[in-house]
N, C-alpha and C. Protein backbone atom coordinates (compact mmCIF):
# COMPACT_ATOMS: atom_id res chain seq x y z
N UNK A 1 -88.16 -103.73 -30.79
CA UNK A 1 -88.89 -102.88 -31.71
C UNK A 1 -88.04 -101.67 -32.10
N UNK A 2 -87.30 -101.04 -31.00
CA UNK A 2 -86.04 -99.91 -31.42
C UNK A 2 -85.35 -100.34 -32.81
N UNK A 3 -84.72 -100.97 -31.93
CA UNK A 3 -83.65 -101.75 -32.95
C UNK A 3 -84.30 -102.31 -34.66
N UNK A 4 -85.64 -102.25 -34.85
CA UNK A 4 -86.13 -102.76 -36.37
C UNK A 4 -86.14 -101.34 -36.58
N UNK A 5 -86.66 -100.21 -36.23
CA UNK A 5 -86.52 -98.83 -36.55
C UNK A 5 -85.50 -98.23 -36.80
N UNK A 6 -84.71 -98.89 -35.86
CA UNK A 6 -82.96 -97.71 -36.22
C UNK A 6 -82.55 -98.60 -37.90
N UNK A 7 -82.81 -99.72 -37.64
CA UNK A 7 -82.22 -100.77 -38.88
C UNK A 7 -83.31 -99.82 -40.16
N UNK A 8 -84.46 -100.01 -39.84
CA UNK A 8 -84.69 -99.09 -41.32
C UNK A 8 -84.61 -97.98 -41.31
N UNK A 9 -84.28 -97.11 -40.33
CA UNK A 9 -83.95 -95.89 -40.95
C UNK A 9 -82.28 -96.41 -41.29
N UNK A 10 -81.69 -97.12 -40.88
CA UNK A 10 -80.39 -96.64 -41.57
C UNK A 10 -80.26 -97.21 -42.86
N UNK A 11 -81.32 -98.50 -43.20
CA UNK A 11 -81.12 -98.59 -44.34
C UNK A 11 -82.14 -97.42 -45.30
N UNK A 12 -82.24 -97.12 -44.70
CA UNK A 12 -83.79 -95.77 -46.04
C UNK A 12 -82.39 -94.62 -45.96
N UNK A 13 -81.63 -94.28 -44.98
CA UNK A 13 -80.35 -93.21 -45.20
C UNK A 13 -79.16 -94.00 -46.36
N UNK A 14 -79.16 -95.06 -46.40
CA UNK A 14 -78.11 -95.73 -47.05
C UNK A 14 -78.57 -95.69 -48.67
N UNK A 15 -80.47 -96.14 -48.55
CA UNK A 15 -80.56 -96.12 -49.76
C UNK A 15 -80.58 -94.79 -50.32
N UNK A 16 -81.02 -93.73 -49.78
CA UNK A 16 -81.12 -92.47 -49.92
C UNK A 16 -79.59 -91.92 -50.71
N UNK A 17 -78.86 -92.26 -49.67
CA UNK A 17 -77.09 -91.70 -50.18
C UNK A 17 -76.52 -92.49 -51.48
N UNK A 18 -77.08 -93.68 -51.49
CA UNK A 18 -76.87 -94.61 -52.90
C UNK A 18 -77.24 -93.99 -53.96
N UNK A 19 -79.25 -94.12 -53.90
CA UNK A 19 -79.79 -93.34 -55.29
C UNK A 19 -78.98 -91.86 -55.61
N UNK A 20 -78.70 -90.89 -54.34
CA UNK A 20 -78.13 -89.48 -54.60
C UNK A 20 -76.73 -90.36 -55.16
N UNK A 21 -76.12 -91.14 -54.56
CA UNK A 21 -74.43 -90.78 -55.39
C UNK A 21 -74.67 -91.13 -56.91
N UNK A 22 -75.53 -92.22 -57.47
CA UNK A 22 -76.02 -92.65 -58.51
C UNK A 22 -76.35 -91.32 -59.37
N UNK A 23 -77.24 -90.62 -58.91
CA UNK A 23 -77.61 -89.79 -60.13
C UNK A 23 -76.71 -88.63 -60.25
N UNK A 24 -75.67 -88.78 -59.75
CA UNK A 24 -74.38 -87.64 -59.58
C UNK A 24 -73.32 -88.18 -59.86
N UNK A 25 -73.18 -89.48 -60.53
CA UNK A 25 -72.03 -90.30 -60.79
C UNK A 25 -72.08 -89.96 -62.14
N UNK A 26 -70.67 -89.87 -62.43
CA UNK A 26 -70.14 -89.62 -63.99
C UNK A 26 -68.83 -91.06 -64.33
N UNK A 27 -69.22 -91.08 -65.48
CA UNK A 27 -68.32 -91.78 -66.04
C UNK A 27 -66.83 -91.73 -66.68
N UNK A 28 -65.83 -92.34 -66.58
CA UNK A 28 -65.08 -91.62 -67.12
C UNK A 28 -64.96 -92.46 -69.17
N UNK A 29 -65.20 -91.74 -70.22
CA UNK A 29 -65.27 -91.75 -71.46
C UNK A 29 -64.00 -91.51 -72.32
N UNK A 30 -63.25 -92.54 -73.18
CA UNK A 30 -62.13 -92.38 -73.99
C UNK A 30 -62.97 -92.53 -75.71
N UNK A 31 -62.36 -91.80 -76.38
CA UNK A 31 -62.65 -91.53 -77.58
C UNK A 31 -62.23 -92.93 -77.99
N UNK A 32 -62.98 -93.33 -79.22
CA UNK A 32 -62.22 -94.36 -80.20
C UNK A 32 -61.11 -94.67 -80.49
N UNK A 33 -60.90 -93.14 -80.82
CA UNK A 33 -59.13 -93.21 -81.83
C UNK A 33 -58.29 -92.74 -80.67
N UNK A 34 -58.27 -92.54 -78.97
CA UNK A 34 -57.02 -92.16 -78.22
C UNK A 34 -57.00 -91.34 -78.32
N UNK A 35 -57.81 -90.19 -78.58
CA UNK A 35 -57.21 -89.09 -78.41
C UNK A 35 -57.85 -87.91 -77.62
N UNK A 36 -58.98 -88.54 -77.08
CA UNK A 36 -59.15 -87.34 -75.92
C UNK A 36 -59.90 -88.52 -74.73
N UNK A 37 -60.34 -87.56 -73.38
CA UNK A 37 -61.10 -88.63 -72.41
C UNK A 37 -61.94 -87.39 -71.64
N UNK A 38 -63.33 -87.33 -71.92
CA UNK A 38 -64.11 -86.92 -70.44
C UNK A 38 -65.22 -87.76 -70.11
N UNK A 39 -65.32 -86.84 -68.91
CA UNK A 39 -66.53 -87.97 -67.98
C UNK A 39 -67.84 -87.33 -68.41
N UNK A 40 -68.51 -88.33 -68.58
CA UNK A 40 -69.64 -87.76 -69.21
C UNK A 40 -70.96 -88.09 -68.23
N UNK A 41 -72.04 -87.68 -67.84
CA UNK A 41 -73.19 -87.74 -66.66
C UNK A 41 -73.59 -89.67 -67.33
N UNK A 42 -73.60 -89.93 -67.90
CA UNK A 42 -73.87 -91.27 -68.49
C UNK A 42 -73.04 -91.86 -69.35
N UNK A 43 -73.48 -93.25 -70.22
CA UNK A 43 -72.69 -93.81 -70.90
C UNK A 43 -73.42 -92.75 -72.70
N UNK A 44 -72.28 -92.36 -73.02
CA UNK A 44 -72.82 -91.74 -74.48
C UNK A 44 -72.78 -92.53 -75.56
N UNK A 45 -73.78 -91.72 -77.02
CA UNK A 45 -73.87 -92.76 -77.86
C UNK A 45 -73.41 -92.20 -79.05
N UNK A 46 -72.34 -92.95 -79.85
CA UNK A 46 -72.34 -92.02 -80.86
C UNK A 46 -72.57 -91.63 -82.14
N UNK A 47 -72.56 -90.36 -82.55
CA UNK A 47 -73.30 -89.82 -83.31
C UNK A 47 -72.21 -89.45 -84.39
N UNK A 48 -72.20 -90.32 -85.18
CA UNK A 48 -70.78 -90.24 -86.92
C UNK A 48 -71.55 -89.53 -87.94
N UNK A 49 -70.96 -87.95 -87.68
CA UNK A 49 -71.86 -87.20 -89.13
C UNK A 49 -70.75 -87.10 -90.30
N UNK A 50 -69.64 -88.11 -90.40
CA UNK A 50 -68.65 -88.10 -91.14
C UNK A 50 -69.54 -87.48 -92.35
N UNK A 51 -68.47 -87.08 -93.43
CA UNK A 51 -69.20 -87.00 -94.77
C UNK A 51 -67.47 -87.57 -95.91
N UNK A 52 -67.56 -88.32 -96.73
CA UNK A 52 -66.53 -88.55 -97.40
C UNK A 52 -65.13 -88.22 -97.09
N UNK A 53 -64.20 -87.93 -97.10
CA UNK A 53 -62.87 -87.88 -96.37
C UNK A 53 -62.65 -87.26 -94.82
N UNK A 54 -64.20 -86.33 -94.36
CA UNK A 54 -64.38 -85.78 -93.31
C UNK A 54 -65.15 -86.54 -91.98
N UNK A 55 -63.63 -86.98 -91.31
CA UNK A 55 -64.35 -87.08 -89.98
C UNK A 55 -64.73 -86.31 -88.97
N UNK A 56 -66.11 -86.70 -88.66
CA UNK A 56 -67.00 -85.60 -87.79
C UNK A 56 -67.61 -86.61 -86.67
N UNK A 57 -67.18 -87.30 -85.55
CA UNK A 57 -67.60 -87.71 -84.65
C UNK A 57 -67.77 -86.91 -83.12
N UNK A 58 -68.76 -87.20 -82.57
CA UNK A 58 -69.57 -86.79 -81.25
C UNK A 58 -70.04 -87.90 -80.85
N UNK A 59 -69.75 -87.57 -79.30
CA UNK A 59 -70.55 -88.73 -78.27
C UNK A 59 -71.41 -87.78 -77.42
N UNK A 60 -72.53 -88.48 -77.50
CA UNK A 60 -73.64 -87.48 -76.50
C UNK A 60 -74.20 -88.29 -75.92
N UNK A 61 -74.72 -87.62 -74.38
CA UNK A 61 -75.69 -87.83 -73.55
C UNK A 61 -76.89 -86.97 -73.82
N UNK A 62 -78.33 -87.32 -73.65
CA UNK A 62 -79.76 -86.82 -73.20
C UNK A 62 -79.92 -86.95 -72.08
N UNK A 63 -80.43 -86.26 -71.18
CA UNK A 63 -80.63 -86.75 -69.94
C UNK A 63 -81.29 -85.73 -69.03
N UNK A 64 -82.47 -85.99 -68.20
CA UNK A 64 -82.97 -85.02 -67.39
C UNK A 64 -83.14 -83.71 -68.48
N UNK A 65 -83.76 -83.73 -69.67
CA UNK A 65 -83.67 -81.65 -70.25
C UNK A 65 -82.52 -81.29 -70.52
N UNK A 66 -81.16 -82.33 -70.49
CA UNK A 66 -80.14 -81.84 -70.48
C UNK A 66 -79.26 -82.37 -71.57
N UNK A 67 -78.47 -82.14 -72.59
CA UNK A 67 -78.01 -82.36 -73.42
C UNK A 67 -76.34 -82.22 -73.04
N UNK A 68 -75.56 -83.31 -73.13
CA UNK A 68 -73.89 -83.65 -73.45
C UNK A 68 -73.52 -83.50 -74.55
N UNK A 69 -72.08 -83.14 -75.14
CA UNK A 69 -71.57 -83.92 -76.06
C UNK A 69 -69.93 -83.27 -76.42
N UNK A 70 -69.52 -83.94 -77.18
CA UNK A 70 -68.10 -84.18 -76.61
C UNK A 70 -67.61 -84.79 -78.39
N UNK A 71 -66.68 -84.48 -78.91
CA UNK A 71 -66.63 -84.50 -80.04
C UNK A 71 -65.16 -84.34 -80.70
N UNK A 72 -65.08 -84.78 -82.71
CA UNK A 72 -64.29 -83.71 -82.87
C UNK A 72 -64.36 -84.05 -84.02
N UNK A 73 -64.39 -82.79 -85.18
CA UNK A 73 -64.26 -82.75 -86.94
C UNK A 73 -62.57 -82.94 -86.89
N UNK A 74 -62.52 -83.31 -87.83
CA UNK A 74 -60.78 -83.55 -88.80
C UNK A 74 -61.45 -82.44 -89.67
N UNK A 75 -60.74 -81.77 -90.81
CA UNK A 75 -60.43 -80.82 -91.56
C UNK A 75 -59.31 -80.82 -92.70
N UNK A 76 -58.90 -82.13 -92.85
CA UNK A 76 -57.95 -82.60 -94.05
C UNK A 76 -57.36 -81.15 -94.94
N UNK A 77 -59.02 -80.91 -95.64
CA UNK A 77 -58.36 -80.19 -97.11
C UNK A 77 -58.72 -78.65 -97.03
N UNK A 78 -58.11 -78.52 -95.94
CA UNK A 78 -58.71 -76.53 -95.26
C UNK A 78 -57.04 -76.84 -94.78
N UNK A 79 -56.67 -75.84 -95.81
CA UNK A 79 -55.13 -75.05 -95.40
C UNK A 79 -55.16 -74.79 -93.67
N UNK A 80 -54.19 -74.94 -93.16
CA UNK A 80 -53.32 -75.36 -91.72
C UNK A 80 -53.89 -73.34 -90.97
N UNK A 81 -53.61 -72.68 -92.02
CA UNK A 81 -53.44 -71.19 -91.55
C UNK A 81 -55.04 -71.06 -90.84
N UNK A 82 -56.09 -71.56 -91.88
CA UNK A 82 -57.25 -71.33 -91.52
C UNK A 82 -58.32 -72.13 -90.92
N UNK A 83 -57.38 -72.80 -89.80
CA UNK A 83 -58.06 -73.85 -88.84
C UNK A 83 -57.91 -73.30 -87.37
N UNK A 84 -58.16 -71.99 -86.69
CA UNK A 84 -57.97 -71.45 -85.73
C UNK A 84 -58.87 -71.22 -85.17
N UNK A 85 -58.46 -70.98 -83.97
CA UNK A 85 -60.02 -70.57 -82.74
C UNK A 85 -59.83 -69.34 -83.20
N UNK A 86 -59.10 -68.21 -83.68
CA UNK A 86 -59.83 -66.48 -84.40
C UNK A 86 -60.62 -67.13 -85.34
N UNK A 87 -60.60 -67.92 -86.09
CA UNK A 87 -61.62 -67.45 -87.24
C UNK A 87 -62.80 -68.19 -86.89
N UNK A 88 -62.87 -68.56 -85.73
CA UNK A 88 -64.39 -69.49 -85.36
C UNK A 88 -65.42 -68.15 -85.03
N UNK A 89 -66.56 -68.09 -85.83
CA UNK A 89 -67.80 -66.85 -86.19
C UNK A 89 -68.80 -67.30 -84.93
N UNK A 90 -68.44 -67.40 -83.59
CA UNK A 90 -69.73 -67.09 -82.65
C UNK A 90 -71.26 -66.83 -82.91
N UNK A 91 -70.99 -65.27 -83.59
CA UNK A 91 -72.23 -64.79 -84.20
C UNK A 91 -73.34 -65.56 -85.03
N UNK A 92 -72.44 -65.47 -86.10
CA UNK A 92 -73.09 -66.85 -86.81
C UNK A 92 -73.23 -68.23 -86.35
N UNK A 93 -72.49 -68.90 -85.61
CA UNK A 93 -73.53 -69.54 -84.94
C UNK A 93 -74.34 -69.49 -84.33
N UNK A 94 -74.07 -68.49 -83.14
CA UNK A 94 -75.68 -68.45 -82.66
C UNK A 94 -77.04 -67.98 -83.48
N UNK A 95 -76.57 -67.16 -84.60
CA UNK A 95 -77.94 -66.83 -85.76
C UNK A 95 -78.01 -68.48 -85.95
N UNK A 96 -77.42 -69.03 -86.93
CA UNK A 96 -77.68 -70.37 -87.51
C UNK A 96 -78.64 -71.43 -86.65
N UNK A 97 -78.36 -71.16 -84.96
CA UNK A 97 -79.89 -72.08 -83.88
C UNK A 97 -80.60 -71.09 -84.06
N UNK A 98 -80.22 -69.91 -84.35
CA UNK A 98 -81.57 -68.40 -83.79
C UNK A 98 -81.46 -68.50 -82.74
N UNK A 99 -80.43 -68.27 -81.53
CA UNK A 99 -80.38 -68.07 -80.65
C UNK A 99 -79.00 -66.44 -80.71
N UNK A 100 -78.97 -66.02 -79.81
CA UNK A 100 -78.32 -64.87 -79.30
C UNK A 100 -76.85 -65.39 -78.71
N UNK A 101 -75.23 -64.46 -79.18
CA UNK A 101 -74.24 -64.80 -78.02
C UNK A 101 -74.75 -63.88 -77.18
N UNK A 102 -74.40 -64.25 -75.62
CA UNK A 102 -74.08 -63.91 -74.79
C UNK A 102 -72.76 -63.55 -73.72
N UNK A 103 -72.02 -64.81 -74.24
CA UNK A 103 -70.51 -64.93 -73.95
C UNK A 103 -69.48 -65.33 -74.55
N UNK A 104 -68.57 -64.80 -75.27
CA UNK A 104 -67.37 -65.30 -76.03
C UNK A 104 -66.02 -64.71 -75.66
N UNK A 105 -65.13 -66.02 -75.11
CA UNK A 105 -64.29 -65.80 -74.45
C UNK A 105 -62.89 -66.73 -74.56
N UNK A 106 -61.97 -66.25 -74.70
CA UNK A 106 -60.96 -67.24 -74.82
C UNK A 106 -60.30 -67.62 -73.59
N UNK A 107 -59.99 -69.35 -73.30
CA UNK A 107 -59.68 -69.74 -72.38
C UNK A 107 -58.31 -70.78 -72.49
N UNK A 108 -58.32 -71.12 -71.08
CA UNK A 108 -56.98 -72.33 -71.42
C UNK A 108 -57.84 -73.52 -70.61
N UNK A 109 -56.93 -74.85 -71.22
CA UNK A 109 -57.73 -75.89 -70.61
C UNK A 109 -56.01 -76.82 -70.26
N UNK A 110 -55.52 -77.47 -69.72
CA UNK A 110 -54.59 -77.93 -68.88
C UNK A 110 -53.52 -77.38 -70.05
N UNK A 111 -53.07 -76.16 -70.02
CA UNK A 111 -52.06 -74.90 -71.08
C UNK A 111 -52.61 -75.51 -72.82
N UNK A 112 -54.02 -76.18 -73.12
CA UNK A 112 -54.24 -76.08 -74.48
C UNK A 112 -55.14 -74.73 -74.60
N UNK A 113 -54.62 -73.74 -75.45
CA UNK A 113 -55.61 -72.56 -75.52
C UNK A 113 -57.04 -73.26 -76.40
N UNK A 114 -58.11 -72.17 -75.96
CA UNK A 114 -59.23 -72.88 -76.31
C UNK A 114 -60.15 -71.78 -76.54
N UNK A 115 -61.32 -71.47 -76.98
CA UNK A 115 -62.64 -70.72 -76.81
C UNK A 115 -64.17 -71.11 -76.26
N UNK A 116 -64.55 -70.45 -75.45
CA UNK A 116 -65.29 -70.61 -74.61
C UNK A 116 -66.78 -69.79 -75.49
N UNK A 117 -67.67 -70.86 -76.02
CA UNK A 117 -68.83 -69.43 -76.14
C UNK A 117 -70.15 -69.80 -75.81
N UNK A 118 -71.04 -69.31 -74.82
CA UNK A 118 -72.13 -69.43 -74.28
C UNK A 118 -73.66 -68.65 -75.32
N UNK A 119 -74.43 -69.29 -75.78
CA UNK A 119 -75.27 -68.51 -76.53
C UNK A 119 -76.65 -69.08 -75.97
N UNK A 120 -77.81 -68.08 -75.75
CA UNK A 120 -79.18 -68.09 -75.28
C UNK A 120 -80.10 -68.51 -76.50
N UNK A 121 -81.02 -69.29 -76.32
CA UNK A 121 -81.72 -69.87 -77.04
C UNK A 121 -82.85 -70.55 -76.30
N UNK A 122 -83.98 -70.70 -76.93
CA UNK A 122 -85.31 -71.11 -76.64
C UNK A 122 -85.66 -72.58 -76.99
N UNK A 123 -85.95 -73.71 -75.68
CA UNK A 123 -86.22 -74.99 -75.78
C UNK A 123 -87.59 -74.95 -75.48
N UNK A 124 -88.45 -75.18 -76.22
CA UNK A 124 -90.05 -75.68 -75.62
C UNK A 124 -90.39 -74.83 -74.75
N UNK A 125 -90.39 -73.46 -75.41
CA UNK A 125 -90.98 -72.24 -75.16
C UNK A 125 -90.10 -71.97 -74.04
N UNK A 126 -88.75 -72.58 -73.20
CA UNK A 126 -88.06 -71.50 -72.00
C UNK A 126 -86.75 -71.40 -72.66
N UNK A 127 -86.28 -70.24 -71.92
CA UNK A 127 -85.09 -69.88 -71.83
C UNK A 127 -84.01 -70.92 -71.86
N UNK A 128 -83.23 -71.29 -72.75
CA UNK A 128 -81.86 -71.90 -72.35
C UNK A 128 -80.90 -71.68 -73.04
N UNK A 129 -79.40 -72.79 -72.71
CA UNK A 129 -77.99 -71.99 -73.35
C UNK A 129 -77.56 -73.21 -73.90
N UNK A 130 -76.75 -72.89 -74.83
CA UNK A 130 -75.77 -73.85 -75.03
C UNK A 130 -74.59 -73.46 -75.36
N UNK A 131 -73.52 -74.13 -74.23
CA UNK A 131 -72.19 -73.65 -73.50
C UNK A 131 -71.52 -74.75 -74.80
N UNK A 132 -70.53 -74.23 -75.08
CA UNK A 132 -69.49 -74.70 -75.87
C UNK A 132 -68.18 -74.52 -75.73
N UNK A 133 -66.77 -75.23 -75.68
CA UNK A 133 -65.89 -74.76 -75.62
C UNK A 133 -65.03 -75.51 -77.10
N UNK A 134 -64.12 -75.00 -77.63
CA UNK A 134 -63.56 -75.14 -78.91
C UNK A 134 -62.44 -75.02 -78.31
N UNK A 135 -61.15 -76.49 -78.78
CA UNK A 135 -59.93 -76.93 -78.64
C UNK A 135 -59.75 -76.97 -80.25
N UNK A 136 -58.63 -76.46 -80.61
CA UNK A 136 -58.06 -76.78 -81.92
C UNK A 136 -56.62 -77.59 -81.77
N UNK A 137 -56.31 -78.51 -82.68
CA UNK A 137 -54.80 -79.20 -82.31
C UNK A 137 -54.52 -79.73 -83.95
N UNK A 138 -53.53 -79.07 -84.58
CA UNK A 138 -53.85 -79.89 -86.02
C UNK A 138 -54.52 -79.05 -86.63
N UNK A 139 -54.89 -80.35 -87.70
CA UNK A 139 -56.23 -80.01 -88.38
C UNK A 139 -57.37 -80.34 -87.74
N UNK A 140 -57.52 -80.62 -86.41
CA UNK A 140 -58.87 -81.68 -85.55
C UNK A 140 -59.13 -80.59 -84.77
N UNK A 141 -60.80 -80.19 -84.99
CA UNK A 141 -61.08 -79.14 -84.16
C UNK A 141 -62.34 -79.79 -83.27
N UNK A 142 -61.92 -80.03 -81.60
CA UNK A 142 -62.59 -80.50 -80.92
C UNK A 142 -63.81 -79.58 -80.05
N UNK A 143 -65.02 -80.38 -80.02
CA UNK A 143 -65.83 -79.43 -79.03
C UNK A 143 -66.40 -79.73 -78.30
N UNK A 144 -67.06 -79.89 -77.29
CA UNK A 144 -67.10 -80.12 -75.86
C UNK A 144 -68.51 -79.30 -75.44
N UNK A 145 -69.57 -79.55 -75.82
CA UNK A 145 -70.97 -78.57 -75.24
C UNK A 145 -72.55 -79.27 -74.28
N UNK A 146 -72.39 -78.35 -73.76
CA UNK A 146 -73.37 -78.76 -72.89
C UNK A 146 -74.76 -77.97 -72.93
N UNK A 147 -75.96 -78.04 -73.18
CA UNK A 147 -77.20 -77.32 -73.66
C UNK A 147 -78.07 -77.86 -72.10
N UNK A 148 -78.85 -76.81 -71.89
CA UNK A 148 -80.32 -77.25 -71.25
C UNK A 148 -80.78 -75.63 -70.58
N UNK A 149 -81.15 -75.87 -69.70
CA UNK A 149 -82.45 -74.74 -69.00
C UNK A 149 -81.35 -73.59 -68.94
N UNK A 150 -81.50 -72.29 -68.84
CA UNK A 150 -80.90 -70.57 -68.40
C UNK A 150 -80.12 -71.24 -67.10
N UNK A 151 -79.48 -70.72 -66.82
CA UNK A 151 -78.92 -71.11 -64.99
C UNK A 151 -77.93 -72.36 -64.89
N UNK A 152 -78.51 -73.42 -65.70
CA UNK A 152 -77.76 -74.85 -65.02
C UNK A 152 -76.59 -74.90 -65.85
N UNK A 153 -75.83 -73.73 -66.65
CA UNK A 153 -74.60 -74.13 -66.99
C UNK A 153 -73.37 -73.70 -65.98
N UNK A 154 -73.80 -73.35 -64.66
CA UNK A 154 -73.55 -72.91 -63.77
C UNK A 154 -73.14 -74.04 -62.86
N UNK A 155 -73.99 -75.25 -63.00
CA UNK A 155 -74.23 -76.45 -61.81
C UNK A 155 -72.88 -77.21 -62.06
N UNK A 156 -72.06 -77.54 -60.65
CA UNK A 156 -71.16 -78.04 -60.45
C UNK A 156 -70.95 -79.59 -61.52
N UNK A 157 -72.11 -79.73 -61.79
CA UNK A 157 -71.75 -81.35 -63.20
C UNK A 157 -71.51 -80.43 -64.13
N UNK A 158 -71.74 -79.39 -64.63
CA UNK A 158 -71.75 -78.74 -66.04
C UNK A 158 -69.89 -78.31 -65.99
N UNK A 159 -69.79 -78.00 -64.99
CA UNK A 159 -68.20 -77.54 -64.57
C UNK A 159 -67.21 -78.69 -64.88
N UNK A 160 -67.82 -79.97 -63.88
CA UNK A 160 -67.41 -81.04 -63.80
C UNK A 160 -67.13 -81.81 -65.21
N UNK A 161 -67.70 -81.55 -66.34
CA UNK A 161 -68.15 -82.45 -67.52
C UNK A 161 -66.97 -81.53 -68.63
N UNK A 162 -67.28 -80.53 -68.45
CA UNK A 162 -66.28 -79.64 -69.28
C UNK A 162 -64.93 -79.54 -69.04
N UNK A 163 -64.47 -79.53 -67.74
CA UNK A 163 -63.13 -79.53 -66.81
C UNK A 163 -62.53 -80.59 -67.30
N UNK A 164 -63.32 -81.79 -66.82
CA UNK A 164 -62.66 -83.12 -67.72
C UNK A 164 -61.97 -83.62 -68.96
N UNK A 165 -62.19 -82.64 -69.66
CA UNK A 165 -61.84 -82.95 -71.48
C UNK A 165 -60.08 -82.77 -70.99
N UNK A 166 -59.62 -84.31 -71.70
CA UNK A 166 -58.14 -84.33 -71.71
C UNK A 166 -57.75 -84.49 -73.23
N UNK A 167 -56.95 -84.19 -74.00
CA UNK A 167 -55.97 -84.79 -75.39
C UNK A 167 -54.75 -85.53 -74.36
N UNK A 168 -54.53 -86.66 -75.50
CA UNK A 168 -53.59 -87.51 -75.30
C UNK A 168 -52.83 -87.11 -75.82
């Protein structure tokens, strides 16, 4: 009778450590065209807001209140000078959700300089953010954001999901 007890508790600990590694498992995600790779909390789906010579692709996750996505516009017929992380308007974006910046910051990501901007905004009446970081290379300006509740852009997957973004 021991021995059927130790056997299910070790299988109820096994399944326990399974379902937890499961909902903490990330994938690792390559763009179409080769040219970037992160891990994303799931498999993403994507979202082509091309418009005539302008490619505008994003891959996103939904998941748990929580929003992925991982991306990048081309910019063809916008002169070379005025495709920079200075002239990217924070402000105005965060007016354009009606949400508030809170953080705008320039960063590096494995020596690609980049911008970092965090802005507060309201989901179904609470508090939340949506964290963005902006890679420029070219004319291809990539972005990388993660949205959901005040606090969880903090949580070691939100770190994890953003850290990841590689160019080939």
């Amino acid at each position: 009778m021991a021995s059927v007890k130790l056997r299910t508790a070790f299988a109820s600990v096994f399944l326990l450590l399974l379902t937890s590694y499961g909902s903490n498992a990330f994938d690792i995600f390559n763009s179409d065209d080769g040219t970037f790779q992160i891990e994303f909390p799931d498999k993403p789906a994507l979202e082509d807001l091309s418009i005539t010579d302008v490619p505008m692709r994003y891959w996103n996750v939904e998941k748990d209140d929580k929003f992925w996505s991982a991306g990048y516009s081309e910019l063809p017929t916008i002169r070379q000078d005025l495709i920079s992380l200075e002239t990217l308007n924070p402000v105005s974006i965060a007016r354009r959700i009606g949400g508030s910046l809170l953080e705008d910051k320039m960063i590096s990501s494995k020596g690609l300089p980049g911008r970092e901007i965090i802005i507060q905004t309201v989901d179904n009446g609470k508090p939340s953010v949506l964290l963005t970081r902006y890679f420029v290379l070219g004319k291809r300006q990539y972005s990388i954001s993660y949205s959901g509740q005040k606090g969880t852009e903090k949580d070691a997957a939100v770190s994890r999901f953003l850290d990841s973004f590689h160019l080939f």
